[in-house]
N, C-alpha and C. Protein backbone atom coordinates (compact mmCIF):
# COMPACT_ATOMS: atom_id res chain seq x y z
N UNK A 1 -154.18 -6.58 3.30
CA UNK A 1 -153.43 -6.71 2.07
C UNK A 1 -153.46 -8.17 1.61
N UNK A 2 -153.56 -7.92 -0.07
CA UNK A 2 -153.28 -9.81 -0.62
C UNK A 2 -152.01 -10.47 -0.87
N UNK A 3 -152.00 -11.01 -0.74
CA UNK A 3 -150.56 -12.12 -0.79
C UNK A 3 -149.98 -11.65 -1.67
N UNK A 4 -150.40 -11.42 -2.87
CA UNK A 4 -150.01 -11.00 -3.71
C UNK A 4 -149.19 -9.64 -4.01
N UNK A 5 -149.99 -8.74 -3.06
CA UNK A 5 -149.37 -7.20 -2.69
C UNK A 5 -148.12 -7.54 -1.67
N UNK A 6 -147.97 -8.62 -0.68
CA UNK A 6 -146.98 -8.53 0.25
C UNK A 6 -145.75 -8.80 -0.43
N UNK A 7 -145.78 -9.92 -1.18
CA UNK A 7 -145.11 -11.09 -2.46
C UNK A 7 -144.26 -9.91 -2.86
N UNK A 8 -144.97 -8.80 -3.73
CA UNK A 8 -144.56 -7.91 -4.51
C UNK A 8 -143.17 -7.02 -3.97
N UNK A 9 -144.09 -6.60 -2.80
CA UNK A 9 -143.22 -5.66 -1.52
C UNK A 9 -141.92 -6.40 -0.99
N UNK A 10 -141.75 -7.98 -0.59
CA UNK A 10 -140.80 -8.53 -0.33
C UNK A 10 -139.81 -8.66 -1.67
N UNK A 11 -140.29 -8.51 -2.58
CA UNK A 11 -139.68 -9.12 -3.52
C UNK A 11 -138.68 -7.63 -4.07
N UNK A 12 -139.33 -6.55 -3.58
CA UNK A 12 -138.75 -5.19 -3.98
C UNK A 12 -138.06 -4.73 -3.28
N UNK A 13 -137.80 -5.05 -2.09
CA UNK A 13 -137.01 -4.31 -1.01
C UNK A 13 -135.85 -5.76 -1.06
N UNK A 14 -135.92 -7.07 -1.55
CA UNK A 14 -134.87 -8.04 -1.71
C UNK A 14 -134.26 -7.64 -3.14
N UNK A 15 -134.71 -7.00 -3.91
CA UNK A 15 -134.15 -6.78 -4.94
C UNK A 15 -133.06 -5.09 -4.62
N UNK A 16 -133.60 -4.73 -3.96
CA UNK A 16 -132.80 -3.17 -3.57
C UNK A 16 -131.70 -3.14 -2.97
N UNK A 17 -132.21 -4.28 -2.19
CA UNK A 17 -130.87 -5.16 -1.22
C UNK A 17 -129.73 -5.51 -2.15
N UNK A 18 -129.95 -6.43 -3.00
CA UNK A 18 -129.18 -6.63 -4.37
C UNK A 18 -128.51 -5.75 -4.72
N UNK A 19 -129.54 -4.87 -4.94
CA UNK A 19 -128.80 -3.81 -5.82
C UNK A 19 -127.75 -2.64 -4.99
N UNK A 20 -127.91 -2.84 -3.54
CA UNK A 20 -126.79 -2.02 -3.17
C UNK A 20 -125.56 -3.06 -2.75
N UNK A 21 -125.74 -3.64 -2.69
CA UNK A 21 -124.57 -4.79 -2.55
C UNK A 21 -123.49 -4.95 -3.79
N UNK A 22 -124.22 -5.12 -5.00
CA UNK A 22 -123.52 -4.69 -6.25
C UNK A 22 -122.63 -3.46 -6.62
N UNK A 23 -123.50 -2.59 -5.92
CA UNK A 23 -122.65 -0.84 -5.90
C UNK A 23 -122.06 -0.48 -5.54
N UNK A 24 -122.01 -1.24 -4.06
CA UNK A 24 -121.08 -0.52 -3.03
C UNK A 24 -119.67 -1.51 -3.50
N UNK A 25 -119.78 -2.95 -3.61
CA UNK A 25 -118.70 -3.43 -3.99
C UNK A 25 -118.41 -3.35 -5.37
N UNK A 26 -119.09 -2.54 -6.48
CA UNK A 26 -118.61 -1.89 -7.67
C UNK A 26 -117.45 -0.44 -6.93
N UNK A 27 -118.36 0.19 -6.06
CA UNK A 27 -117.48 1.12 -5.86
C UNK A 27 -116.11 0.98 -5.43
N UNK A 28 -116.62 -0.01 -4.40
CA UNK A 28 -114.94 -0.27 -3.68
C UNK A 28 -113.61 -0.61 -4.25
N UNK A 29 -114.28 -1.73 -5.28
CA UNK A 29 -113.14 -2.14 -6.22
C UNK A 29 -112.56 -1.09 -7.43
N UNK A 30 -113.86 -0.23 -7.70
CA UNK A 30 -113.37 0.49 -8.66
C UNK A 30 -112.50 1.57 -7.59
N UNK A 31 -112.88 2.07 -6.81
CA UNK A 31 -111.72 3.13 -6.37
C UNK A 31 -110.35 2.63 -5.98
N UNK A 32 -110.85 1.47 -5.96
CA UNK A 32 -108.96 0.89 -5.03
C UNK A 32 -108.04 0.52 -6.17
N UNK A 33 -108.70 0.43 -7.48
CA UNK A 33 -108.32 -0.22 -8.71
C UNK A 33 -107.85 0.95 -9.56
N UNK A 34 -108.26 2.51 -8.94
CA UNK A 34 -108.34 3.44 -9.90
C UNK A 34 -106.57 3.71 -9.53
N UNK A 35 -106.54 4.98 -10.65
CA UNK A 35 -104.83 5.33 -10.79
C UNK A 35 -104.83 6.20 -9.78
N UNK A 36 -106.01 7.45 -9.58
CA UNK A 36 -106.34 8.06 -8.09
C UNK A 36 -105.86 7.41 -6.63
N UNK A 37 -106.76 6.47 -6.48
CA UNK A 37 -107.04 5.53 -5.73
C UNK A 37 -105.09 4.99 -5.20
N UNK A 38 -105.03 4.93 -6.15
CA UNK A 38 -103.66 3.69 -5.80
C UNK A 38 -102.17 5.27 -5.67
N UNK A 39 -102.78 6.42 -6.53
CA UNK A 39 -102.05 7.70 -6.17
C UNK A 39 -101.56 7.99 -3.98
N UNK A 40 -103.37 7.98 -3.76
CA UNK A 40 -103.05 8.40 -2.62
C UNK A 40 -102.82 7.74 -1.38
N UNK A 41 -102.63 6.10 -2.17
CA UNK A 41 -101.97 4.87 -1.22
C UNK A 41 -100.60 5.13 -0.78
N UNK A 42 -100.46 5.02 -2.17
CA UNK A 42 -98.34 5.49 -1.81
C UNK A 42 -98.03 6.87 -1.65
N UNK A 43 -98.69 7.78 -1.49
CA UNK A 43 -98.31 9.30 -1.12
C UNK A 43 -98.65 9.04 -0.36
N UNK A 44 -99.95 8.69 0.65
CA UNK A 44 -100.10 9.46 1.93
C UNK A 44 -100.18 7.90 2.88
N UNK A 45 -100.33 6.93 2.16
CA UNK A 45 -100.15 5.02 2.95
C UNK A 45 -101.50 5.38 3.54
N UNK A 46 -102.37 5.80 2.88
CA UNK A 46 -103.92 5.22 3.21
C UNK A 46 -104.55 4.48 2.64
N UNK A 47 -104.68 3.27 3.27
CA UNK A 47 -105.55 2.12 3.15
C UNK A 47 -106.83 2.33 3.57
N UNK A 48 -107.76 2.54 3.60
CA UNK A 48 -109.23 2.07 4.29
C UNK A 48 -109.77 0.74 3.68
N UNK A 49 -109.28 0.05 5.27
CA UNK A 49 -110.30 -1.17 4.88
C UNK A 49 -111.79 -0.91 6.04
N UNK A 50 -113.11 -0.70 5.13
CA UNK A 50 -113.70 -0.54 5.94
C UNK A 50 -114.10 -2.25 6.46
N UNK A 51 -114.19 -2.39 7.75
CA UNK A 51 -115.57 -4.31 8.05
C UNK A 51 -116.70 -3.77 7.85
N UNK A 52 -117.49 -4.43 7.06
CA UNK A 52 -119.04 -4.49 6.72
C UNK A 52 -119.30 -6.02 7.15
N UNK A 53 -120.68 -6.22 7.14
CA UNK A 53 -120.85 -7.30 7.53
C UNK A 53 -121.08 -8.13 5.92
N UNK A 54 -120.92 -7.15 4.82
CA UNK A 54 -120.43 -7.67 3.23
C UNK A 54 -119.29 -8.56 3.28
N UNK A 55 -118.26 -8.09 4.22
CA UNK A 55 -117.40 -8.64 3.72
C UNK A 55 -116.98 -10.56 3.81
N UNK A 56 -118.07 -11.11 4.46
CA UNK A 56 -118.28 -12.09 5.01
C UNK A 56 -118.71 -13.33 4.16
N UNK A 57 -118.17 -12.63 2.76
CA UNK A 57 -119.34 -13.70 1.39
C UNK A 57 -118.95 -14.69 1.28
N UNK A 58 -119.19 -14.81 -0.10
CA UNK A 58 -118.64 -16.43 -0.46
C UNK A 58 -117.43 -16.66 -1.45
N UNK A 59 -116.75 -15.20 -1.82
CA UNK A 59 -115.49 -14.95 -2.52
C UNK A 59 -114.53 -15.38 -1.76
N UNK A 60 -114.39 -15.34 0.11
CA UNK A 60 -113.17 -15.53 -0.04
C UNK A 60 -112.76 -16.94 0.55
N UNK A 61 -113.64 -17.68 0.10
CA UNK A 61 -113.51 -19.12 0.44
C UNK A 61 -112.14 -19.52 -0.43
């Protein structure tokens, strides 16, 4: 393969990476933020905090 083909391939599987990192912490915030979400906190006192190794960024400096 040419440099060029590897270039491509790294550059697509770092971009996918991206893109689930964005989603999953779109999701998280949107469910914990939702009226659902915050419903079945105080009815049933479930929290899930899941540890990812996400959670380790540079937000909570």
């Amino acid at each position: 393969m040419n440099s060029i083909t590897m270039l491509s391939i790294f550059l697509f599987i770092v971009g996918i990476f991206i893109l689930y990192i964005v989603i999953e912490t779109a999701v998280r915030r949107g469910s914990n933020a939702s009226i659902l979400g915050q419903f079945i906190e105080k009815k049933y006192g479930i929290k899930e905090e899941k540890k990812s190794f996400l959670d380790d960024d540079l937000e909570k400096d």
